[in-house]
C-alpha atoms as a PDB file:
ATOM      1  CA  UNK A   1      43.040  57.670   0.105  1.00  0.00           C
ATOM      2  CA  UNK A   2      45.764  55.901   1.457  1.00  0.00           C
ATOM      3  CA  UNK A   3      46.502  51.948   1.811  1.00  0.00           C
ATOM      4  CA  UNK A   4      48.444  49.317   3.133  1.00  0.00           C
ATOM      5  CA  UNK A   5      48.245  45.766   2.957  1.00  0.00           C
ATOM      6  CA  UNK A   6      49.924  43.508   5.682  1.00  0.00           C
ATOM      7  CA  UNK A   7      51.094  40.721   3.697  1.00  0.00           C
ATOM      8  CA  UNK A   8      53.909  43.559   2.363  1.00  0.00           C
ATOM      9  CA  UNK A   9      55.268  43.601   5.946  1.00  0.00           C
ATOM     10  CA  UNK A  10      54.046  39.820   7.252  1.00  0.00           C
ATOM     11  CA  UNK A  11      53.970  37.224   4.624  1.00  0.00           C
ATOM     12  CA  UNK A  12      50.662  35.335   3.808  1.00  0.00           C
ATOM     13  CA  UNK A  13      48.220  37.743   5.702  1.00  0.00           C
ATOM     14  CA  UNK A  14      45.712  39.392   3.723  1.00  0.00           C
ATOM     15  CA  UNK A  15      44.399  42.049   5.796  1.00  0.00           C
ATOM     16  CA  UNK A  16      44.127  45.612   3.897  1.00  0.00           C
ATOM     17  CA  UNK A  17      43.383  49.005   5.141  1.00  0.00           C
ATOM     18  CA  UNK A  18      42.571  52.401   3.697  1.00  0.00           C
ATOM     19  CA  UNK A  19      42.662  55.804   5.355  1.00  0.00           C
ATOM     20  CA  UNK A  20      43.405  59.198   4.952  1.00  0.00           C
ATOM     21  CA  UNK A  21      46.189  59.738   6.450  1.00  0.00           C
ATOM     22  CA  UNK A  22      49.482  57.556   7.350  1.00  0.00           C
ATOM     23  CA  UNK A  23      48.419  57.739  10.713  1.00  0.00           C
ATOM     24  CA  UNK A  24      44.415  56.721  10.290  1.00  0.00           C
ATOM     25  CA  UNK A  25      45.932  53.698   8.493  1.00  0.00           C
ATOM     26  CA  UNK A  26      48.750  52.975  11.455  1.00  0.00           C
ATOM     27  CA  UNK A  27      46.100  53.190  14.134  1.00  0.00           C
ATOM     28  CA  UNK A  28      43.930  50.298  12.357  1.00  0.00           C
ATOM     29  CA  UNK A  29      47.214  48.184  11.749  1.00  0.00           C
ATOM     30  CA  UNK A  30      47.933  48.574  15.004  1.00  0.00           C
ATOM     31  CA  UNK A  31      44.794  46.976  16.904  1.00  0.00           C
ATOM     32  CA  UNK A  32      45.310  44.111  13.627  1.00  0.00           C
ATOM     33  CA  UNK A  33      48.662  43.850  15.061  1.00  0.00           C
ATOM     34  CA  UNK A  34      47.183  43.365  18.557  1.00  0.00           C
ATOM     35  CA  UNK A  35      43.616  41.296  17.427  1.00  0.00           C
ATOM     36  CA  UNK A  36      45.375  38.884  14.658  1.00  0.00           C
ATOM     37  CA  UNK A  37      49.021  38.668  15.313  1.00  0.00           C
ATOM     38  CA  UNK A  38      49.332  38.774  18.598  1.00  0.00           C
ATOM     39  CA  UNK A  39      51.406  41.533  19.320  1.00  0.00           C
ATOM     40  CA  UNK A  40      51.137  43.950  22.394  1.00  0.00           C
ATOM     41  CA  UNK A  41      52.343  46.678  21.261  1.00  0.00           C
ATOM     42  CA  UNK A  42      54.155  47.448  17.524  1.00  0.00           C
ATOM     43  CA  UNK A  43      57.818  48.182  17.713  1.00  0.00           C
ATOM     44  CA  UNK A  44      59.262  51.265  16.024  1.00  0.00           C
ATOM     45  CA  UNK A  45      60.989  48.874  13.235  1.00  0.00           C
ATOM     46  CA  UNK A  46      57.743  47.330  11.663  1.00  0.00           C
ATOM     47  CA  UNK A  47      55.883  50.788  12.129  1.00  0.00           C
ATOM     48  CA  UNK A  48      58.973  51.656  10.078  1.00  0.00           C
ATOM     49  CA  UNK A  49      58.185  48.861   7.381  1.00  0.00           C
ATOM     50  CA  UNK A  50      54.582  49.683   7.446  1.00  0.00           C
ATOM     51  CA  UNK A  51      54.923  53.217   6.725  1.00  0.00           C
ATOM     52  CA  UNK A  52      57.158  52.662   3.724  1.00  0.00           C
ATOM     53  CA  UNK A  53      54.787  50.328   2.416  1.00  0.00           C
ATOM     54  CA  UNK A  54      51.798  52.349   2.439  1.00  0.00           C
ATOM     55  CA  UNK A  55      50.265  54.003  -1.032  1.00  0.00           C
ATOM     56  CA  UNK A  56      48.189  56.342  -2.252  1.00  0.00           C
END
């Protein structure tokens, strides 16, 4: 199982995920990216960030 947690990429948010793959976990973090931070769309850099900060 794999994880991220968004406070690695965007200081002082807790919001964690878990999936099986890299991309089950960048779909979620995208509509958090959309439904808590207010952000359209996810540019390539922080995808970047994310996926180097995912575990597991």
């Amino acid at each position: 199982m794999k994880q991220f947690a968004c406070g690695s990429v965007v200081p002082g948010c807790t919001a964690t995920f878990e999936g099986p793959t890299e991309d089950a976990i960048l779909a979620q973090v995208a509509e958090h990216a959309k439904a808590d931070h207010g952000m359209e769309s996810v540019p390539n850099e922080v995808v970047e960030q994310v996926r180097q900060n995912i575990t597991g």
